[in-house]
N, C-alpha and C. Protein backbone atom coordinates (compact mmCIF):
# COMPACT_ATOMS: atom_id res chain seq x y z
N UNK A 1 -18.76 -23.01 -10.94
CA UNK A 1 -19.71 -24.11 -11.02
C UNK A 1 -18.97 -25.38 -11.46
N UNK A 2 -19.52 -26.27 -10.55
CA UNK A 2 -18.95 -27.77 -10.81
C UNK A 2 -19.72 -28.91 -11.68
N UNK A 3 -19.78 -29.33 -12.81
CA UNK A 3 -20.79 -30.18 -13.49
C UNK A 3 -20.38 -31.89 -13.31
N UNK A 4 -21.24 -32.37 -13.24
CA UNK A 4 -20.25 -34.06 -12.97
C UNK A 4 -21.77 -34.51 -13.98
N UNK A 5 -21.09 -35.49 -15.25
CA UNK A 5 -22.29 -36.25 -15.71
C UNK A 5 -21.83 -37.87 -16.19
N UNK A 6 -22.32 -37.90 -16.94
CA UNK A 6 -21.85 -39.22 -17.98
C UNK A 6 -23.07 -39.06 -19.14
N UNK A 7 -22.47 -40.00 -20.02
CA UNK A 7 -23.23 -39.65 -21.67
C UNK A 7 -24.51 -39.79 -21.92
N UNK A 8 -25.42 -39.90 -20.55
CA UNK A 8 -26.68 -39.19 -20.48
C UNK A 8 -26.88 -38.39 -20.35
N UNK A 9 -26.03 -37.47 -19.46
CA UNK A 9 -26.46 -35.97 -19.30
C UNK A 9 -25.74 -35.76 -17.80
N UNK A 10 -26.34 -34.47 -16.89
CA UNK A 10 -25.54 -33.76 -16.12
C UNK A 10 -26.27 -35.00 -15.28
N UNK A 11 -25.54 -35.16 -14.49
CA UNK A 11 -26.02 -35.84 -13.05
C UNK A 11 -26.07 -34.80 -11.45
N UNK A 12 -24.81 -34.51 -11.62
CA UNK A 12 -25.27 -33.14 -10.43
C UNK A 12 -24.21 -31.80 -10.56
N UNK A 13 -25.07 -31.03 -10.09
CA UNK A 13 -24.21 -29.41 -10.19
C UNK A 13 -24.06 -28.98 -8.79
N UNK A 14 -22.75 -28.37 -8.59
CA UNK A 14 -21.82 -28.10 -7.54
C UNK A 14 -21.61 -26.76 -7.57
N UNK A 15 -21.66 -25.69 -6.93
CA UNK A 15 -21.36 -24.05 -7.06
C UNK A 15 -20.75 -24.11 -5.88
N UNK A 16 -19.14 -23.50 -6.18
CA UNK A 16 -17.83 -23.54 -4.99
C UNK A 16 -17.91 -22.45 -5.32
N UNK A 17 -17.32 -21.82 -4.18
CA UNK A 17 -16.50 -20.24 -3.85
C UNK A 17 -15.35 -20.19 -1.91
N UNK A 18 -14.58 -19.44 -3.14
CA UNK A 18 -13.58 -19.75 -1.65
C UNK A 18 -14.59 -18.47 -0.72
N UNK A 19 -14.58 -18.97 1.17
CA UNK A 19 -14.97 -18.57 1.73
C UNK A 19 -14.57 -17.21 2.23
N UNK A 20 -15.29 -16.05 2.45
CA UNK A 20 -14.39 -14.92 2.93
C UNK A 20 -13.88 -14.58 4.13
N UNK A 21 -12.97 -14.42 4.59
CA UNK A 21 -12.36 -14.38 5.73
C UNK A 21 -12.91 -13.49 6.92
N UNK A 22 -13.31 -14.09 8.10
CA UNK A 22 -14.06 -12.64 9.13
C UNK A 22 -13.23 -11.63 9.21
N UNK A 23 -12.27 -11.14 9.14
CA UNK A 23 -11.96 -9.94 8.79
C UNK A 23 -11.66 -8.56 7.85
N UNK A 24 -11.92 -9.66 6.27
CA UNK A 24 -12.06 -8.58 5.51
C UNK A 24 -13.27 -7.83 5.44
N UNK A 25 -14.38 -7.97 5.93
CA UNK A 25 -15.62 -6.76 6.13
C UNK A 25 -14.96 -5.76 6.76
N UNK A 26 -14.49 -6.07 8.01
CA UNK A 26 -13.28 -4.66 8.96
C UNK A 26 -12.73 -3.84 7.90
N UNK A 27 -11.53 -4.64 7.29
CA UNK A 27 -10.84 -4.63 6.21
C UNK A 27 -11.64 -3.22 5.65
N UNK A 28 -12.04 -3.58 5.10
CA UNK A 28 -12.21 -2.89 3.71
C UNK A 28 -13.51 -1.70 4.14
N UNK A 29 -13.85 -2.36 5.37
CA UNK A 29 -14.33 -0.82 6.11
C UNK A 29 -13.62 0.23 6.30
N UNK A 30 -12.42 0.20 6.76
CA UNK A 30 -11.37 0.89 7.35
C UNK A 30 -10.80 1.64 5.95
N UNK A 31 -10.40 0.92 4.81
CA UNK A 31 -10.58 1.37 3.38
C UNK A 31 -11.06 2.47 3.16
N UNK A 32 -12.66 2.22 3.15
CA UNK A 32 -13.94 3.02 3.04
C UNK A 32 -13.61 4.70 4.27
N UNK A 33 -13.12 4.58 5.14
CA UNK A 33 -13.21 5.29 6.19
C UNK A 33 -11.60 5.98 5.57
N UNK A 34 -10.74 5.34 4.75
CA UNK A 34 -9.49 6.01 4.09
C UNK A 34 -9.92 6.70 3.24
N UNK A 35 -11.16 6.53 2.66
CA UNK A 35 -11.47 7.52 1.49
C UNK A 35 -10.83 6.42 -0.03
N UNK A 36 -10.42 5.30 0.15
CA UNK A 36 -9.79 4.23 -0.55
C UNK A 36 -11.26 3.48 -1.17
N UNK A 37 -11.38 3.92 -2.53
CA UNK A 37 -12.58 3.35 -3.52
C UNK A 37 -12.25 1.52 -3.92
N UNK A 38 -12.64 1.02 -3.44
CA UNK A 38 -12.08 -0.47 -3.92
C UNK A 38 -12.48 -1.01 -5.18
N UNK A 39 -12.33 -1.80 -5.82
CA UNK A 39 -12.71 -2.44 -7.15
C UNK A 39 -12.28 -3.94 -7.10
N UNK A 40 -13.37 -4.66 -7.57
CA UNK A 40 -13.23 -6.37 -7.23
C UNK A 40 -12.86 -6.81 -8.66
N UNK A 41 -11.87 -6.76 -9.18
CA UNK A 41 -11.57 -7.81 -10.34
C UNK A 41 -11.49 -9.41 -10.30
N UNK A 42 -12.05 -10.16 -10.78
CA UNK A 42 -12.13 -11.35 -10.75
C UNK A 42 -12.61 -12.60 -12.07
N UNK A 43 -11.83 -13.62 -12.34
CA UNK A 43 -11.83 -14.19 -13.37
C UNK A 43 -13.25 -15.35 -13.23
N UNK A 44 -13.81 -15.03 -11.96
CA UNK A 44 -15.02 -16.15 -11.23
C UNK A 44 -16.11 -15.24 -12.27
N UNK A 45 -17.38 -16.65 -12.40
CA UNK A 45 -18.98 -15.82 -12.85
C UNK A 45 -19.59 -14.66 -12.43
N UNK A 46 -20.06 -14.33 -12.82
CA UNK A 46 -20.95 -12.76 -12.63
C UNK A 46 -21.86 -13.31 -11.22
N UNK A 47 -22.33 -14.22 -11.44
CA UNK A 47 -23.12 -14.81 -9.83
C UNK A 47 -22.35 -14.59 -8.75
N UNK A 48 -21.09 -15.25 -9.04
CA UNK A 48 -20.13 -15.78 -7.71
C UNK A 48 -19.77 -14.40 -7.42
N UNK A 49 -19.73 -13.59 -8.40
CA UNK A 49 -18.71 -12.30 -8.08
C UNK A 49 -19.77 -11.49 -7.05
N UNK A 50 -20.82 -11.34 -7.59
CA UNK A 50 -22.05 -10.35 -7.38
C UNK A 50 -22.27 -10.72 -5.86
N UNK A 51 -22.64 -12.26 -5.89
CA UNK A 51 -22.95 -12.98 -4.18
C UNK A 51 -21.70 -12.71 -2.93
N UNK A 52 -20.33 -12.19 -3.60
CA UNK A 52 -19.29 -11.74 -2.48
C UNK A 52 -19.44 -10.59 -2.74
N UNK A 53 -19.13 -9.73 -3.90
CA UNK A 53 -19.38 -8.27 -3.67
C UNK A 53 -21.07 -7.53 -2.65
N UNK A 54 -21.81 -8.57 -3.08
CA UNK A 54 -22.81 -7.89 -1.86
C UNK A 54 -22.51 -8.58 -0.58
N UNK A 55 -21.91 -9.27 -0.42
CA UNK A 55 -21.62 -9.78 1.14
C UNK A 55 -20.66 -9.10 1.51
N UNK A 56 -19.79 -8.27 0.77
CA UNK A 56 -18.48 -7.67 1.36
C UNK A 56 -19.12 -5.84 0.91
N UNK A 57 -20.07 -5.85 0.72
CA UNK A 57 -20.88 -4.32 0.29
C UNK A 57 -19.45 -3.35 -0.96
N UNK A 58 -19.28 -4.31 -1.74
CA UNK A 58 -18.09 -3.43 -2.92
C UNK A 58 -19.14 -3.11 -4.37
N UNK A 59 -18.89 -1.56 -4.36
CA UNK A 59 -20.37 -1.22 -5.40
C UNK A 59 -19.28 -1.66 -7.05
N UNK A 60 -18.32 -1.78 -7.29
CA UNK A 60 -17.20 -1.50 -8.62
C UNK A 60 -16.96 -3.47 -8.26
N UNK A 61 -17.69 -3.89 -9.17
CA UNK A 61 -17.53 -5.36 -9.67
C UNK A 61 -16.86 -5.77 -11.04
N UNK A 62 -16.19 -6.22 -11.27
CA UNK A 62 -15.92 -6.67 -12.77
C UNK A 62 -15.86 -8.31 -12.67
N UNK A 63 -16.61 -8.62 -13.61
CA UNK A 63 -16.18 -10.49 -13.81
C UNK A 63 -16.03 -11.12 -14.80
N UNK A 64 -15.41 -12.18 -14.32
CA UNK A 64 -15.22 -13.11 -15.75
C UNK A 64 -13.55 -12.35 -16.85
N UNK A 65 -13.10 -11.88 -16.24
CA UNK A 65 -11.76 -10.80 -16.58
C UNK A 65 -10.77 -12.05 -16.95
N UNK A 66 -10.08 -11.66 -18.14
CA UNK A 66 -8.81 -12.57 -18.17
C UNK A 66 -7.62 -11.43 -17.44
N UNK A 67 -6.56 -11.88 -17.59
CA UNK A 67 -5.19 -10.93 -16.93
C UNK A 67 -5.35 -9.86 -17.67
N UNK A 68 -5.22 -9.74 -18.84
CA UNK A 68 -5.18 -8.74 -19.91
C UNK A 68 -6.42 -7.83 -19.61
N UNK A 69 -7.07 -8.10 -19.35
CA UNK A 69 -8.12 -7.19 -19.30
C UNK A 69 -8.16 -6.56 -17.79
N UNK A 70 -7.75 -7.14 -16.93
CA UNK A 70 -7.43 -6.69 -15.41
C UNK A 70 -6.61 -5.64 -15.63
N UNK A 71 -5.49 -5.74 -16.21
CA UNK A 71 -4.69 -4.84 -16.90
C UNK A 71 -5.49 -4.26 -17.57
N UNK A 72 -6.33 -3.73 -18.50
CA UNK A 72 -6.55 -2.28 -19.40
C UNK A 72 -7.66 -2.31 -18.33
N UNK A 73 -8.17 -2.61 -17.15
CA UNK A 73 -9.21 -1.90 -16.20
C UNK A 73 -8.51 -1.07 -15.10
N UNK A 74 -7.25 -1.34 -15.30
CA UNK A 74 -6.19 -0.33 -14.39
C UNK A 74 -5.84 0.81 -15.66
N UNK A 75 -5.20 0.78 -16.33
CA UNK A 75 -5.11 1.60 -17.21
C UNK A 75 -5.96 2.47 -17.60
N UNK A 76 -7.51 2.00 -17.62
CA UNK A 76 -8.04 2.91 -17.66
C UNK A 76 -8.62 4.04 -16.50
N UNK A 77 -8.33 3.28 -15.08
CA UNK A 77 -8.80 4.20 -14.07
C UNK A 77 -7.63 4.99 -13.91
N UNK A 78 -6.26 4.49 -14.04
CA UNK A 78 -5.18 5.62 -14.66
C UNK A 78 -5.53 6.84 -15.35
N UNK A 79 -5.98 6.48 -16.84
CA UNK A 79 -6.62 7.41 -17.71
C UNK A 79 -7.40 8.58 -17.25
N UNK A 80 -8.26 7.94 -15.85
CA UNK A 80 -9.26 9.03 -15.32
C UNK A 80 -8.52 9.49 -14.60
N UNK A 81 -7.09 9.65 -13.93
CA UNK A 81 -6.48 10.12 -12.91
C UNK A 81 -6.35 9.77 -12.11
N UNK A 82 -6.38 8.28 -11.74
CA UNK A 82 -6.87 7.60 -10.41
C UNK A 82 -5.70 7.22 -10.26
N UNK A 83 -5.49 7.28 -8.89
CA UNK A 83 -3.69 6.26 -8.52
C UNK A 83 -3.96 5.55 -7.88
N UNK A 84 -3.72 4.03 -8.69
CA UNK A 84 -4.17 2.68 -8.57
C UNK A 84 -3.50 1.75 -7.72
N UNK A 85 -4.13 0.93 -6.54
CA UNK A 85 -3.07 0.29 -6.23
C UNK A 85 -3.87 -1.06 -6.17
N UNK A 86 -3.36 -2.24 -6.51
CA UNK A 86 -3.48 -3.78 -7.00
C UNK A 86 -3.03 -4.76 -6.32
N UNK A 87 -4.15 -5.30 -5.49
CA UNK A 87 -4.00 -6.46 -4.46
C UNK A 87 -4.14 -8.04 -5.00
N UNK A 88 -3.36 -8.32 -5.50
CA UNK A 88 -3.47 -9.60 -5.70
C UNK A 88 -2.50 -10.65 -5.37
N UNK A 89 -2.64 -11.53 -6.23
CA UNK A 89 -1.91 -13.63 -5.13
C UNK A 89 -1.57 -14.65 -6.25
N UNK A 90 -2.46 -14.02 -7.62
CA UNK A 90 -2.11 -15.47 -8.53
C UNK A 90 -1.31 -14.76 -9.86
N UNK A 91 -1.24 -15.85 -10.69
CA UNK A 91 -0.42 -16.09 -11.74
C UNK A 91 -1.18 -15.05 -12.84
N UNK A 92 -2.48 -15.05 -12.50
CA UNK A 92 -3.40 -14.03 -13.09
C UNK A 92 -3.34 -12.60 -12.90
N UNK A 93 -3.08 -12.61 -11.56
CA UNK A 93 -2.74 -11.25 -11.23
C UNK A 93 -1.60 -10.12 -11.85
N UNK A 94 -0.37 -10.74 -12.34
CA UNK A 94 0.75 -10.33 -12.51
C UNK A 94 0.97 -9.06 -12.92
N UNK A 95 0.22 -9.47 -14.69
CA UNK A 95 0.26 -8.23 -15.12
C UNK A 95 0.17 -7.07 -14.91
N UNK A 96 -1.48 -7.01 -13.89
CA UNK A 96 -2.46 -5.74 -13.55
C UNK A 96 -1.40 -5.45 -12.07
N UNK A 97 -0.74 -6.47 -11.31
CA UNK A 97 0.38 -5.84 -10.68
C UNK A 97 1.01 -5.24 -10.90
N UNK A 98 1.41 -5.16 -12.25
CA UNK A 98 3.08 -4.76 -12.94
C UNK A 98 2.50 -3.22 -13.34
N UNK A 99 1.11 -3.12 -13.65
CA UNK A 99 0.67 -2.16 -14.40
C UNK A 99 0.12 -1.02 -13.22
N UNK A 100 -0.13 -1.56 -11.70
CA UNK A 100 -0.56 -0.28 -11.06
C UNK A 100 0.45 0.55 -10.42
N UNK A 101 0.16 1.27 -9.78
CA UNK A 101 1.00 2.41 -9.32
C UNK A 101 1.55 1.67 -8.18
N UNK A 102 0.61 0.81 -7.54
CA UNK A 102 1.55 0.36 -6.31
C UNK A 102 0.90 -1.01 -6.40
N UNK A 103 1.87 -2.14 -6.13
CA UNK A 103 1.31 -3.34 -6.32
C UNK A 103 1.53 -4.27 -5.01
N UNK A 104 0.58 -4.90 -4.67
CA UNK A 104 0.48 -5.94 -3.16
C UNK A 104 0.52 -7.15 -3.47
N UNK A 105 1.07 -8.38 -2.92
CA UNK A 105 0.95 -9.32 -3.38
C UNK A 105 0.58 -9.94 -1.56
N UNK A 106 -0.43 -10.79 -1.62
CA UNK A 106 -0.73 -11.77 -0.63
C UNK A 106 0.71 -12.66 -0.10
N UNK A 107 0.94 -12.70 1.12
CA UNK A 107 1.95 -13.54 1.37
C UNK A 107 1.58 -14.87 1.02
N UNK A 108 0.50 -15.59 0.72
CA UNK A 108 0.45 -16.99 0.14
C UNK A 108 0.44 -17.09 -0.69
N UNK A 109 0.50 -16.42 -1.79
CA UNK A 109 0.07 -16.09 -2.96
C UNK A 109 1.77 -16.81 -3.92
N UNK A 110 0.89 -16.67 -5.03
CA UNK A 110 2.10 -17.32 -5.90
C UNK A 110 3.69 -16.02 -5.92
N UNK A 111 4.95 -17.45 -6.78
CA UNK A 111 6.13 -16.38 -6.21
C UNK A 111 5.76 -15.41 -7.29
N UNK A 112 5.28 -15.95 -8.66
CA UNK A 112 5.39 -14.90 -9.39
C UNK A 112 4.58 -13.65 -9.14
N UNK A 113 3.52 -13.41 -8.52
CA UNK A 113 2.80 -12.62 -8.17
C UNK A 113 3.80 -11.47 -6.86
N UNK A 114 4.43 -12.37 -5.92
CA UNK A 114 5.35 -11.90 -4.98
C UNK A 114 6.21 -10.49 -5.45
N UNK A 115 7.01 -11.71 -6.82
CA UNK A 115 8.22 -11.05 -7.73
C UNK A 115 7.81 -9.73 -8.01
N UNK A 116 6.41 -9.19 -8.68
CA UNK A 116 6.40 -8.48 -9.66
C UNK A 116 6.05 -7.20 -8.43
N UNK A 117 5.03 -7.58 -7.38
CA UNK A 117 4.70 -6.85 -6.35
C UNK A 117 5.66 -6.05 -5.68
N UNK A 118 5.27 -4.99 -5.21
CA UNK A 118 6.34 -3.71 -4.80
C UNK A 118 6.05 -4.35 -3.15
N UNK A 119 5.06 -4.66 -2.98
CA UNK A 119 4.59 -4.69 -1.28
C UNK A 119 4.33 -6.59 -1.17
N UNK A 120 4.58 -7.00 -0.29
CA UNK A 120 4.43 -8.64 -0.03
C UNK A 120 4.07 -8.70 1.72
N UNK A 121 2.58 -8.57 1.57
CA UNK A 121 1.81 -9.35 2.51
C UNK A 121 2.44 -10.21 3.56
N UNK A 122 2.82 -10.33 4.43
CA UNK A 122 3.22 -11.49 5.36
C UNK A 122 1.60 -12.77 5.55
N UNK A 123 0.97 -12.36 5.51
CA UNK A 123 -0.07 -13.62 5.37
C UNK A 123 -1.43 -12.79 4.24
N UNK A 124 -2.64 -14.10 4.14
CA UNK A 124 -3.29 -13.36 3.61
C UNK A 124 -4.59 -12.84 4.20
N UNK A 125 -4.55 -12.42 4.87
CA UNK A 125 -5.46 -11.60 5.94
C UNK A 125 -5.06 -10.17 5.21
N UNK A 126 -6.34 -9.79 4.92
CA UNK A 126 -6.66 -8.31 4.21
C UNK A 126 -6.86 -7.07 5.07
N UNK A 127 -6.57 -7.33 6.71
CA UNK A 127 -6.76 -6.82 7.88
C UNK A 127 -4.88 -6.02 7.72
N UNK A 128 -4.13 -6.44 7.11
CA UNK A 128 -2.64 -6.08 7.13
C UNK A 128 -2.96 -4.67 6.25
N UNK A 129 -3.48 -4.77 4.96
CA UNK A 129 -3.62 -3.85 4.54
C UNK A 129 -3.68 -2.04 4.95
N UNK A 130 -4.47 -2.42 5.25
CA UNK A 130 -5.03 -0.94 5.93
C UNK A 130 -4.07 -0.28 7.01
N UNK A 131 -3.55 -1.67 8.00
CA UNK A 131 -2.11 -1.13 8.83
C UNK A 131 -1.11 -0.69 7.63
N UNK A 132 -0.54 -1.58 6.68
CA UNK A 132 -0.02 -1.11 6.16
C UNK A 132 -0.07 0.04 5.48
N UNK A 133 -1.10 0.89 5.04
CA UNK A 133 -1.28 2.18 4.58
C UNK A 133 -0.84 3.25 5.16
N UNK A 134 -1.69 2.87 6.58
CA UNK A 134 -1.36 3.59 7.85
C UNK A 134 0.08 3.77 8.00
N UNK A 135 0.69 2.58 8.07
CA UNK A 135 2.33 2.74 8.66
C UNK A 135 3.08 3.45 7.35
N UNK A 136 2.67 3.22 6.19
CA UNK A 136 3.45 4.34 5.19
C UNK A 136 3.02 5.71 5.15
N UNK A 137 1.70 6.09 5.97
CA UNK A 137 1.53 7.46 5.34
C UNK A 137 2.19 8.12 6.33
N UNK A 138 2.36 7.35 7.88
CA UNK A 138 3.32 7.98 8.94
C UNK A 138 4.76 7.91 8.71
N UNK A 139 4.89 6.79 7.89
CA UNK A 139 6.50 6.94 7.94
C UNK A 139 6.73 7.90 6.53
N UNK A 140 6.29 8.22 5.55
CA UNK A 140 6.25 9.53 4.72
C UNK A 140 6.20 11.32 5.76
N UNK A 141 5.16 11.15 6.54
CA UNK A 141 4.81 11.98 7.93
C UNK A 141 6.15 12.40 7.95
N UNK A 142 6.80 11.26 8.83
CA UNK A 142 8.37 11.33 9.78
C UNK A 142 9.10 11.92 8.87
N UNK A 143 9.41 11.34 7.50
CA UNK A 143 10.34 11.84 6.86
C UNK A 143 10.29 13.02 6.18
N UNK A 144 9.08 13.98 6.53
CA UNK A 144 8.87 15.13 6.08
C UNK A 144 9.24 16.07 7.33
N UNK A 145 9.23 15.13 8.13
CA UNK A 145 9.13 16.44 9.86
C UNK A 145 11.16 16.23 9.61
N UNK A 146 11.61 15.30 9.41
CA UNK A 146 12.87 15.23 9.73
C UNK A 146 13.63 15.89 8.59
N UNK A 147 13.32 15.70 7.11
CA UNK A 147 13.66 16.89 6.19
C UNK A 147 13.48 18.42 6.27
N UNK A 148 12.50 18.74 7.25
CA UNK A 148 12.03 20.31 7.53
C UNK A 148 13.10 20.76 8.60
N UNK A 149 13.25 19.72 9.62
CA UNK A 149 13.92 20.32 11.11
C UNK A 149 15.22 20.26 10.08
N UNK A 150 15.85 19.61 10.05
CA UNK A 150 16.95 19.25 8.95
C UNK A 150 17.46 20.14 8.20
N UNK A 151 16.43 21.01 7.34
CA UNK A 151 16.41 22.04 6.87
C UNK A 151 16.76 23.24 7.19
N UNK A 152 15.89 23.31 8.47
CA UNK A 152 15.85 24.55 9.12
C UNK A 152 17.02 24.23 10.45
N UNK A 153 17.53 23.28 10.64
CA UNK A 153 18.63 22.88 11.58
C UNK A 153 20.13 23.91 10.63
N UNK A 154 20.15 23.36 9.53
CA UNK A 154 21.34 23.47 8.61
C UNK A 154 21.21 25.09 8.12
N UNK A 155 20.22 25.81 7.86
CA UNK A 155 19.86 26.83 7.21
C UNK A 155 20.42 27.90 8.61
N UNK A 156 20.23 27.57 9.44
CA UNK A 156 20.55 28.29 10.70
C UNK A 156 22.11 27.78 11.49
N UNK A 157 22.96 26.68 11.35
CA UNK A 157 23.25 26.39 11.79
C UNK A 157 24.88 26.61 11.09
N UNK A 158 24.82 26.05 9.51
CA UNK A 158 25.92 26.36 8.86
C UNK A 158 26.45 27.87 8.61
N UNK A 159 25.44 29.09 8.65
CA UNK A 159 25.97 30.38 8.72
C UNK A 159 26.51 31.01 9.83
N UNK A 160 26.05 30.61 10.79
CA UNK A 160 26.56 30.53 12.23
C UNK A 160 28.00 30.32 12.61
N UNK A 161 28.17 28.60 11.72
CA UNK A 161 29.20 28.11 12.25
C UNK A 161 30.70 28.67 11.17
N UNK A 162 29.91 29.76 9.99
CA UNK A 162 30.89 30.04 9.22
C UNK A 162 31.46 31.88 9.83
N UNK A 163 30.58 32.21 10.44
CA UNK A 163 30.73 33.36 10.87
C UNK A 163 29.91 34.06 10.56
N UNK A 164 28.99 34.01 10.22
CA UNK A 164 28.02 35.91 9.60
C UNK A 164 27.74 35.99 11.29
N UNK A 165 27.38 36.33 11.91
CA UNK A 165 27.57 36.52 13.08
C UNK A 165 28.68 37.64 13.73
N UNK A 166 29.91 37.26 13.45
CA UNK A 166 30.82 38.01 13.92
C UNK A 166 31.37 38.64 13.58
N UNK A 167 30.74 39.72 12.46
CA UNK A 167 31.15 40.58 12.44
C UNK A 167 30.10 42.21 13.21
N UNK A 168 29.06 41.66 13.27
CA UNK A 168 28.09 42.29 14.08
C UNK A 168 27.80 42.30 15.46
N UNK A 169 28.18 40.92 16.33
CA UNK A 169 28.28 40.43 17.50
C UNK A 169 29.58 40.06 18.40
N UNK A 170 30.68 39.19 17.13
CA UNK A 170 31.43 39.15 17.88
C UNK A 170 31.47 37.57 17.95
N UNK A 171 30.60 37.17 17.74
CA UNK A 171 30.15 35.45 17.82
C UNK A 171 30.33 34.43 16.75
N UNK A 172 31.59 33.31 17.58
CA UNK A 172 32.02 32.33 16.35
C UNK A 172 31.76 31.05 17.64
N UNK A 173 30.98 30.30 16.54
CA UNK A 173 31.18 29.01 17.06
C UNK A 173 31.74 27.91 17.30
N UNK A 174 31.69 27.63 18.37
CA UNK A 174 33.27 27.03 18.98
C UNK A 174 33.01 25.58 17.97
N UNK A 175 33.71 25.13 17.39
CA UNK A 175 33.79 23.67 16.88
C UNK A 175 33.44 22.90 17.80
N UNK A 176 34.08 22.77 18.94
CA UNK A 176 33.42 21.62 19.72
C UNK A 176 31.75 21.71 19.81
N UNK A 177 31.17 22.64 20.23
CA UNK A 177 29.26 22.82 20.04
C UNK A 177 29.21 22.69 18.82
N UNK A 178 29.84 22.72 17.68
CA UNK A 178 29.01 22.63 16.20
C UNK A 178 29.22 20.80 15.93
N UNK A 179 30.23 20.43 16.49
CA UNK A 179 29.76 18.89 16.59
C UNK A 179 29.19 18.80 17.20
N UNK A 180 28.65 19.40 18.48
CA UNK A 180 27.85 18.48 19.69
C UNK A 180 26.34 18.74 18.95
N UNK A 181 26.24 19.93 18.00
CA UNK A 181 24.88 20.14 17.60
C UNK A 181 24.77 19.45 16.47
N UNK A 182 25.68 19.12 15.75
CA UNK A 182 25.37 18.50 14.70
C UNK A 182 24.73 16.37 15.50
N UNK A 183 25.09 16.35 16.01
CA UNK A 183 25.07 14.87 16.48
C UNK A 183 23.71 15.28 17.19
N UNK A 184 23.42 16.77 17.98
CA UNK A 184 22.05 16.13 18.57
C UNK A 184 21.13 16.15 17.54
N UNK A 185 21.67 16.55 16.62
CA UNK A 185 20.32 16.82 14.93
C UNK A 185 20.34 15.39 14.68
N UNK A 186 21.20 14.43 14.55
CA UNK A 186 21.23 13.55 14.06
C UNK A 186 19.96 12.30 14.84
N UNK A 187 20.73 12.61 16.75
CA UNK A 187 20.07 12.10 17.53
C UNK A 187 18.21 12.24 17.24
N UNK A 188 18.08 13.53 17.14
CA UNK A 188 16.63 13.90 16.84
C UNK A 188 15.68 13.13 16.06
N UNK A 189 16.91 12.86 14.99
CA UNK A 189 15.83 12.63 13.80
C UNK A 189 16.06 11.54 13.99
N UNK A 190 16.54 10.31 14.48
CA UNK A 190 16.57 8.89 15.09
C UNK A 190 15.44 8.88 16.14
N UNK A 191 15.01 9.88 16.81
CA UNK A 191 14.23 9.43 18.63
C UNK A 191 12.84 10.03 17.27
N UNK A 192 12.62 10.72 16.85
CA UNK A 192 11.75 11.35 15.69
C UNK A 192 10.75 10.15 15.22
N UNK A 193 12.22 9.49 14.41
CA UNK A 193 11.88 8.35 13.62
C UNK A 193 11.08 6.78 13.90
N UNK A 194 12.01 6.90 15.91
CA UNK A 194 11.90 5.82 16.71
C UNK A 194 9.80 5.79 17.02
N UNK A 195 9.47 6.58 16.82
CA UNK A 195 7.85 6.77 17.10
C UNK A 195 7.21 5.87 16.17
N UNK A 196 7.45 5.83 15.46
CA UNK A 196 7.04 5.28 14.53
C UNK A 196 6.65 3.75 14.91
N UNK A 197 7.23 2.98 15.89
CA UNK A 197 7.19 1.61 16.30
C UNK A 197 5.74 1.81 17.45
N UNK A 198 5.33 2.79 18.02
CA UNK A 198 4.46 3.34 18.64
C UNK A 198 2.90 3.21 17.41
């Protein structure tokens, strides 16, 4: 709220709020559809907060929060077991960045907010988000399929190439195929990995 008077009294009242962007409703649908519980921390009035949290349908409101307290409202959903992750842009934000499990910072957003953030937004469209979730839980995916083949490449591959084999069969592997197999393992987990741009 904006007050403008002189030493009679208020002359006129002004109620600003930054506008919400057409894509964070998507946003934070897609969230909702992750099974991702959101929570609106914000240093704005209980009005301003309440009039975007029901326009953006977020049931977990907090308002009127200094930093410090953004911070012990992570800490405490910590406390309940929750693994927290903290989207914020300002100078306010920092702390409750520093304090969640995974921290986002808006690409417009201040540097200090940037600094402390594990993840940095290329713009601030809240539509990145949710790709971004997506593209880490696949590229975690990849690097579990390529540690298993990997596994089971080497577990089969190094006894082979040492001999247990030949004394039952007869069968030693020629060095030249134990490089050519070792390089197509390598190849694998590169064309594996390459999906990921898909």
């Amino acid at each position: 709220m904006v007050y403008f008077g002189d030493q009679a009294g208020i002359l006129a009242v002004a109620a600003l709020k930054d506008p919400v962007k057409d894509t964070t409703p998507r946003a934070l649908e897609l969230l909702g559809k992750m099974k991702i519980q959101v929570h609106m921390l914000t240093g704005d009035s209980a009005s301003t907060a309440a009039s975007v949290a029901s326009e953006l349908g977020i049931e977990h409101v907090v308002s009127g929060v200094l930093p410090q307290e953004k911070e012990a409202y992570i800490q405490k959903l910590q406390a309940e077991g929750k693994f927290v992750a903290m989207v914020g842009d300002g100078i306010n934000d920092s702390q409750a960045l520093a304090r969640a499990d995974v921290s986002i910072a808006m690409g417009k957003g201040t540097d200090i907010a940037m600094d402390v953030a594990m993840v940095t937004l290329t713009t601030s469209d809240l539509m990145l988000l949710p790709k971004a979730i997506e593209l880490s839980r696949r590229t975690v995916r990849i690097i579990r399929q390529n540690l298993f083949w990997a596994f089971v490449y080497n577990t089969l591959g190094i006894p082979i190439a040492a001999g247990v084999l030949f004394p039952v069969t007869g069968l030693l592997l020629n060095p030249m195929w134990a490089s050519a197999a070792m390089a197509f393992s390598s190849i694998s987990v590169v064309l594996n990995s390459l999906r990921l741009r898909r």
